[in-house]
N, C-alpha and C. Protein backbone atom coordinates (compact mmCIF):
# COMPACT_ATOMS: atom_id res chain seq x y z
N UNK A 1 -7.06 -53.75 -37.34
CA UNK A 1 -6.98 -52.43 -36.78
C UNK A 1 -8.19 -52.17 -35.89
N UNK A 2 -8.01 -51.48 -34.85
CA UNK A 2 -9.41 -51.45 -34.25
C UNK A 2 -9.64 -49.63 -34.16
N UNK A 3 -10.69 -49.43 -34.20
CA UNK A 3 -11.39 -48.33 -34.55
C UNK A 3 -11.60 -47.73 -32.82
N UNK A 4 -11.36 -46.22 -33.21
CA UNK A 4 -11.53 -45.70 -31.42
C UNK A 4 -13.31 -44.88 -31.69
N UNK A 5 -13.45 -45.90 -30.60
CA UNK A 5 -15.20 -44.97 -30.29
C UNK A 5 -15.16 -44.61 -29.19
N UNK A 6 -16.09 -43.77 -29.21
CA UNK A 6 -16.04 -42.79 -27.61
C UNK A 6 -15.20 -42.45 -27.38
N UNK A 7 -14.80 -41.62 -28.31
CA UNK A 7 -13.27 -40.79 -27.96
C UNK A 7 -14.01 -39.39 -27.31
N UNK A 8 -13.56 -39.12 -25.64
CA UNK A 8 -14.24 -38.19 -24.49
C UNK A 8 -12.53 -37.29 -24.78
N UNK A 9 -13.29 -35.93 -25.13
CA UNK A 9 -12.08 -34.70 -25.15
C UNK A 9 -13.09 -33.76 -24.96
N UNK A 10 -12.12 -32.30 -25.02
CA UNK A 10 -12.64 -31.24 -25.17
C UNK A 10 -12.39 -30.48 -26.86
N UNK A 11 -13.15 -30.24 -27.31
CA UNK A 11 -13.42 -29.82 -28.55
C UNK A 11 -13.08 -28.39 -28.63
N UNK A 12 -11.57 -27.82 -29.60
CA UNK A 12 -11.69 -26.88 -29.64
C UNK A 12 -12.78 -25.39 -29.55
N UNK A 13 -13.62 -25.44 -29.77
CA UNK A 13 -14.47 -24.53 -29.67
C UNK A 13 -14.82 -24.36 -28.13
N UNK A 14 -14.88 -25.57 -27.25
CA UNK A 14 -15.03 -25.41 -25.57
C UNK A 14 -13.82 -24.99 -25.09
N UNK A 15 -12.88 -25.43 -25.77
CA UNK A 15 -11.26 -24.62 -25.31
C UNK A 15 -11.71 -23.02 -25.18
N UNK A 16 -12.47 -22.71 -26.32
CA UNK A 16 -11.92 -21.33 -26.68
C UNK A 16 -13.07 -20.21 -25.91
N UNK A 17 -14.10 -21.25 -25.35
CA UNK A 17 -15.00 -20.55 -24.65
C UNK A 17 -14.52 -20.41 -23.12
N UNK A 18 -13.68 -21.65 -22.71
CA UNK A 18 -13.44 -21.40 -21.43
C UNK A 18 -12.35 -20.38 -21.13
N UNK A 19 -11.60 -20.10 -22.38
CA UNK A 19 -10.48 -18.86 -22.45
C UNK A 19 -11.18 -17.78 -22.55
N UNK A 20 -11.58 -17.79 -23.09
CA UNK A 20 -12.76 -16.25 -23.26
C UNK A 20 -13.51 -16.17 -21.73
N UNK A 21 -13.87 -17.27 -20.95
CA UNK A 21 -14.69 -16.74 -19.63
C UNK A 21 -13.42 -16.24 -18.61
N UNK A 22 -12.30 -16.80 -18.53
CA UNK A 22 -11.47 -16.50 -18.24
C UNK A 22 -10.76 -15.42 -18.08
N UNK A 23 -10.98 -14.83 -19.18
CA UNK A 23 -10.12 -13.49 -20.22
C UNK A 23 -11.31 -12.69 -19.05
N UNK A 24 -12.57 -12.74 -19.40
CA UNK A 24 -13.58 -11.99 -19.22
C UNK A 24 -13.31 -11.54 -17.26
N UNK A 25 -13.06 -12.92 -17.05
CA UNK A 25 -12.85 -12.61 -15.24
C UNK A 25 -11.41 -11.95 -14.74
N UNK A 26 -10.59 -11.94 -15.53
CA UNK A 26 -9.33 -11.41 -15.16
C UNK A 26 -9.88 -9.59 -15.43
N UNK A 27 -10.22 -9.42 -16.55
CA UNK A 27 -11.00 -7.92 -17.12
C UNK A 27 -11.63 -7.53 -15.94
N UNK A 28 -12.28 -8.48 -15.42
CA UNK A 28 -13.02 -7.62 -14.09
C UNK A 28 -12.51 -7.70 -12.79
N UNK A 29 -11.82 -8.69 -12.33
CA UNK A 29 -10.43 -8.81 -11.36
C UNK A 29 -9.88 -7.39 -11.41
N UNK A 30 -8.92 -7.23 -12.38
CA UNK A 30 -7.62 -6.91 -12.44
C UNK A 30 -8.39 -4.97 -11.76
N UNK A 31 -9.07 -4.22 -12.62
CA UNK A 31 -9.32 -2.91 -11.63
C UNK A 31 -9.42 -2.39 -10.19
N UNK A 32 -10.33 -3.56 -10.08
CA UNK A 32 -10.65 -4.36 -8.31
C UNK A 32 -9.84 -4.34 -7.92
N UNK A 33 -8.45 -4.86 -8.11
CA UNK A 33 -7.34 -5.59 -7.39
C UNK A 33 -6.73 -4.00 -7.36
N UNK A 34 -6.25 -2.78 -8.15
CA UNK A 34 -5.94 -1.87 -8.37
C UNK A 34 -6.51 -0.38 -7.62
N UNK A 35 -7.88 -0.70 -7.54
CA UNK A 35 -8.49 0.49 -6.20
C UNK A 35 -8.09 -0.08 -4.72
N UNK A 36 -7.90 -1.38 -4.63
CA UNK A 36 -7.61 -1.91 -3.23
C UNK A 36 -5.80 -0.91 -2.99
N UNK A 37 -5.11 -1.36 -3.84
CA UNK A 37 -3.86 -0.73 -3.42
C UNK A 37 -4.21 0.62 -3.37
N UNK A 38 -4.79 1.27 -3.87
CA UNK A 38 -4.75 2.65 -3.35
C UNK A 38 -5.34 2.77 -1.73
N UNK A 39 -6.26 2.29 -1.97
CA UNK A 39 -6.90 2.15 -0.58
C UNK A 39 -6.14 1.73 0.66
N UNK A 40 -5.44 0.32 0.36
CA UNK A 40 -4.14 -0.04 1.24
C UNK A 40 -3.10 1.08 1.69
N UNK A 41 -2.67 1.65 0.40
CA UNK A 41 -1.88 2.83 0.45
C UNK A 41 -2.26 4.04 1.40
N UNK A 42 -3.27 4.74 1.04
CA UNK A 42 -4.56 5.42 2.28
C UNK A 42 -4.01 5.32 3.41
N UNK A 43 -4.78 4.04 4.09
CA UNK A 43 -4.36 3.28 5.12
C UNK A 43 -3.11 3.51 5.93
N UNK A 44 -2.69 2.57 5.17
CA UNK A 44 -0.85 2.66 5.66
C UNK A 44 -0.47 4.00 5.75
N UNK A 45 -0.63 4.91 5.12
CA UNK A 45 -0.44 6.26 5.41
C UNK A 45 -0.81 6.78 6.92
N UNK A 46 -2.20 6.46 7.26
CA UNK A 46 -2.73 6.95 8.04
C UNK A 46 -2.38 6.29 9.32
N UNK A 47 -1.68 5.18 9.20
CA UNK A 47 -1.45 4.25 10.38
C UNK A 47 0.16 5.03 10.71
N UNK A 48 1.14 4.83 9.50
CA UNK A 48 1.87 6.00 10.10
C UNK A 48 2.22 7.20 10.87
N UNK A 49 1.42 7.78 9.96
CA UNK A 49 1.07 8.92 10.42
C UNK A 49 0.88 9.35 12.27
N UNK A 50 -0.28 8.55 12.72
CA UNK A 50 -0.23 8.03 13.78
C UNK A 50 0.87 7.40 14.88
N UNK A 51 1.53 6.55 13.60
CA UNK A 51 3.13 6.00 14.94
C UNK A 51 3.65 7.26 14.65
N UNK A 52 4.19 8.06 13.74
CA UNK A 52 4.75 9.27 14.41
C UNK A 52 4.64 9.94 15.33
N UNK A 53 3.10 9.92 15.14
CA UNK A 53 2.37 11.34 16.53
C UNK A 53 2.78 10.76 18.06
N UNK A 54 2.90 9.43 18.04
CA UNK A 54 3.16 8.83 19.19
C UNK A 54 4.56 8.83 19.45
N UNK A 55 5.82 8.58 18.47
CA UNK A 55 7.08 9.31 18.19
C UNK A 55 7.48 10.25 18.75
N UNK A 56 6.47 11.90 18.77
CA UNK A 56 6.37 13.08 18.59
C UNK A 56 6.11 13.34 20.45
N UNK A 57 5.14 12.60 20.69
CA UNK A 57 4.44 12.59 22.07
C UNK A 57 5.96 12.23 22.94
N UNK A 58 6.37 10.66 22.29
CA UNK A 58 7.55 10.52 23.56
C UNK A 58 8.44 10.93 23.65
N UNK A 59 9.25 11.71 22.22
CA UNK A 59 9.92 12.83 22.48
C UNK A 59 9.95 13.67 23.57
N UNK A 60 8.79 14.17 22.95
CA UNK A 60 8.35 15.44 23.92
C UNK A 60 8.08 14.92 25.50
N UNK A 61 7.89 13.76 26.09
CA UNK A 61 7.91 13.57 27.03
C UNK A 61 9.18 13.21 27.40
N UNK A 62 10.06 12.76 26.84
CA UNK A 62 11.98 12.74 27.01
C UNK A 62 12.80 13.44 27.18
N UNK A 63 12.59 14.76 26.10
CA UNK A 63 13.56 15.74 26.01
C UNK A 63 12.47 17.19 26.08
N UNK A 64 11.36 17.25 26.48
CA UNK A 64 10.55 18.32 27.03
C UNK A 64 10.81 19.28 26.00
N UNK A 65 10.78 18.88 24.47
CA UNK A 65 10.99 19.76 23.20
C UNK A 65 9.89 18.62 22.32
N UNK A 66 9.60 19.92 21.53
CA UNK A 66 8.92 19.62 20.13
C UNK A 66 9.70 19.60 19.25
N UNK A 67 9.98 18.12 18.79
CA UNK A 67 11.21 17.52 17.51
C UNK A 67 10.90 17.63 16.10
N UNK A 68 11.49 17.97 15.40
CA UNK A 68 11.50 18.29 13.97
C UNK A 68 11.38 16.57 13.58
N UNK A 69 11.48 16.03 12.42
CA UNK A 69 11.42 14.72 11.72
C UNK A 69 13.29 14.45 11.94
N UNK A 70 13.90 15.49 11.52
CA UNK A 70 15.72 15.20 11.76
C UNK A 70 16.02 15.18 13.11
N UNK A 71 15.30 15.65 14.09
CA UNK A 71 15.13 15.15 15.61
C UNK A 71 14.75 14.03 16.13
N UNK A 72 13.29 13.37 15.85
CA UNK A 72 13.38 12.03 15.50
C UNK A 72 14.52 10.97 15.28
N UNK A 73 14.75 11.14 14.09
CA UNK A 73 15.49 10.48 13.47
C UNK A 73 17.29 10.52 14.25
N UNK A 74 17.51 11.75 14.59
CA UNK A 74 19.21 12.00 15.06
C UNK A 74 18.85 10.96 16.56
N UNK A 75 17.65 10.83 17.63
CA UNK A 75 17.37 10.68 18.62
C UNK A 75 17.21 9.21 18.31
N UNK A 76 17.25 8.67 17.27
CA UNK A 76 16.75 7.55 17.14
C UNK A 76 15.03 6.59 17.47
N UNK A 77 14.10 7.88 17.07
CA UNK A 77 12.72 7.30 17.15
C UNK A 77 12.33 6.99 15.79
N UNK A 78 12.95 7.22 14.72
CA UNK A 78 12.57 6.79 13.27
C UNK A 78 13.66 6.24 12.71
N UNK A 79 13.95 5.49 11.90
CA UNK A 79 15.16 5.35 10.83
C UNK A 79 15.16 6.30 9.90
N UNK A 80 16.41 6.71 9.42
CA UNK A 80 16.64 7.39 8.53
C UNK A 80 15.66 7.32 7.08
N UNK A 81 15.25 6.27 6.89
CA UNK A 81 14.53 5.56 5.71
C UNK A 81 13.29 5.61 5.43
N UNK A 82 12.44 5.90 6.94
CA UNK A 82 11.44 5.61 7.43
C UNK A 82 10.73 6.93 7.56
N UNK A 83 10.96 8.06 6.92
CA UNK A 83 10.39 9.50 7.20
C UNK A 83 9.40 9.70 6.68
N UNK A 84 9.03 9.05 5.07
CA UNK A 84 7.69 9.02 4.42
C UNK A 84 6.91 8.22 4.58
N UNK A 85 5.62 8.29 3.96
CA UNK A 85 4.41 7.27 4.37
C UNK A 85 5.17 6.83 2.95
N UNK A 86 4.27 5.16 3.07
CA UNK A 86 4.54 4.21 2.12
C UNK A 86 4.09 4.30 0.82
N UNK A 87 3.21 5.57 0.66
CA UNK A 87 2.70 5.79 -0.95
C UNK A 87 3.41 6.85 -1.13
N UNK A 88 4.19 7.68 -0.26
CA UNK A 88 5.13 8.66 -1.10
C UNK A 88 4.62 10.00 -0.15
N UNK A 89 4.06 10.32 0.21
CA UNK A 89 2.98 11.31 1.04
C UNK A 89 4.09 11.60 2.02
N UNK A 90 4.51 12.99 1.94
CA UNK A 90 5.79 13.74 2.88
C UNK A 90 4.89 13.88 4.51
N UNK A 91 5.51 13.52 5.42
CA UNK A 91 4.98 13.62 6.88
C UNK A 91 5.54 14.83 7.76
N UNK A 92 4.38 15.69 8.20
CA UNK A 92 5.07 17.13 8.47
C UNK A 92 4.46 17.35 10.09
N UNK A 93 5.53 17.34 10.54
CA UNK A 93 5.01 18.08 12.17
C UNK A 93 5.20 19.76 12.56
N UNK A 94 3.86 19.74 12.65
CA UNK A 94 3.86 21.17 12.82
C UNK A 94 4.31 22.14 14.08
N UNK A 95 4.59 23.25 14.43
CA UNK A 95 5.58 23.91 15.38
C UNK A 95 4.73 23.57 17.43
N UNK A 96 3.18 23.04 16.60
CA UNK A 96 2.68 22.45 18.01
C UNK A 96 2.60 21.43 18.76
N UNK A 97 3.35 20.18 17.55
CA UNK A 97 3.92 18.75 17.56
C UNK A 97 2.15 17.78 16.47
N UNK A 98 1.58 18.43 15.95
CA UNK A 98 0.85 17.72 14.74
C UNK A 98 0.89 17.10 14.07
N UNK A 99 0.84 16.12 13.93
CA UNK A 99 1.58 14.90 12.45
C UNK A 99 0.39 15.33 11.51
N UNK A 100 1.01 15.26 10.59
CA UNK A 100 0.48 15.27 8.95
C UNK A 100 1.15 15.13 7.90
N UNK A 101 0.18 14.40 6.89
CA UNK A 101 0.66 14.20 5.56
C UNK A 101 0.15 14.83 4.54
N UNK A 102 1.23 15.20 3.16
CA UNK A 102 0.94 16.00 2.11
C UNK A 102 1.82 15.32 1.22
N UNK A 103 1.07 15.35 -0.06
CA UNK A 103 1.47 15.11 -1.25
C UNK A 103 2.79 15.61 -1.37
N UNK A 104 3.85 15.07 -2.42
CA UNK A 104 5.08 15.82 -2.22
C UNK A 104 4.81 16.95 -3.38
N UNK A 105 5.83 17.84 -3.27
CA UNK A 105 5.72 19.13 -4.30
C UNK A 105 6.78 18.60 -5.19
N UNK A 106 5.84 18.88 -6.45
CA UNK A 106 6.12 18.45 -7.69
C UNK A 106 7.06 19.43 -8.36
């Protein structure tokens, strides 16, 4: 029978440390990763927001009226689908052609 020497592994106890550093980096990942989407969200809002106003502008340079969002949309400068910002934030043009966003009412 021959005998095994130098048997090269990892020894439970290094298993359980490299799971634990692991564990430890996902714990500090995972919040990080979670303020970014809001922030993304922000963003994207605000970039909207913006293609509307430009929406709003060529309207008004087309049909020499200030368009409601169902004006837009009947005229074909938005899709039907496409009226909110991407975090949920209702997009409101005001009676002077203003884009803005507001939380929806709860």
């Amino acid at each position: 029978m021959k005998k095994l020497k130098n048997q090269k592994g990892f020894t439970l106890i290094e298993m359980l440390i490299v799971m634990l550093i692991i564990t430890v980096l996902i714990a500090i990942a995972i919040p990080n990763v979670s303020k970014q989407t809001s922030a993304v969200d922000e963003k994207g809002c605000k970039a909207f927001v913006q293609m509307v106003q430009g929406q709003v502008e060529s309207y008004r340079m087309d049909e020499k009226a200030i368009p409601t969002m169902a004006d837009l949309v009947a005229a074909g400068y938005l899709k039907a689908d496409e009226t909110n910002c991407p975090n949920g934030d209702v997009v409101n043009i005001s009676v002077d052609g203003v884009v803005s966003s507001s939380e929806p009412a709860v």
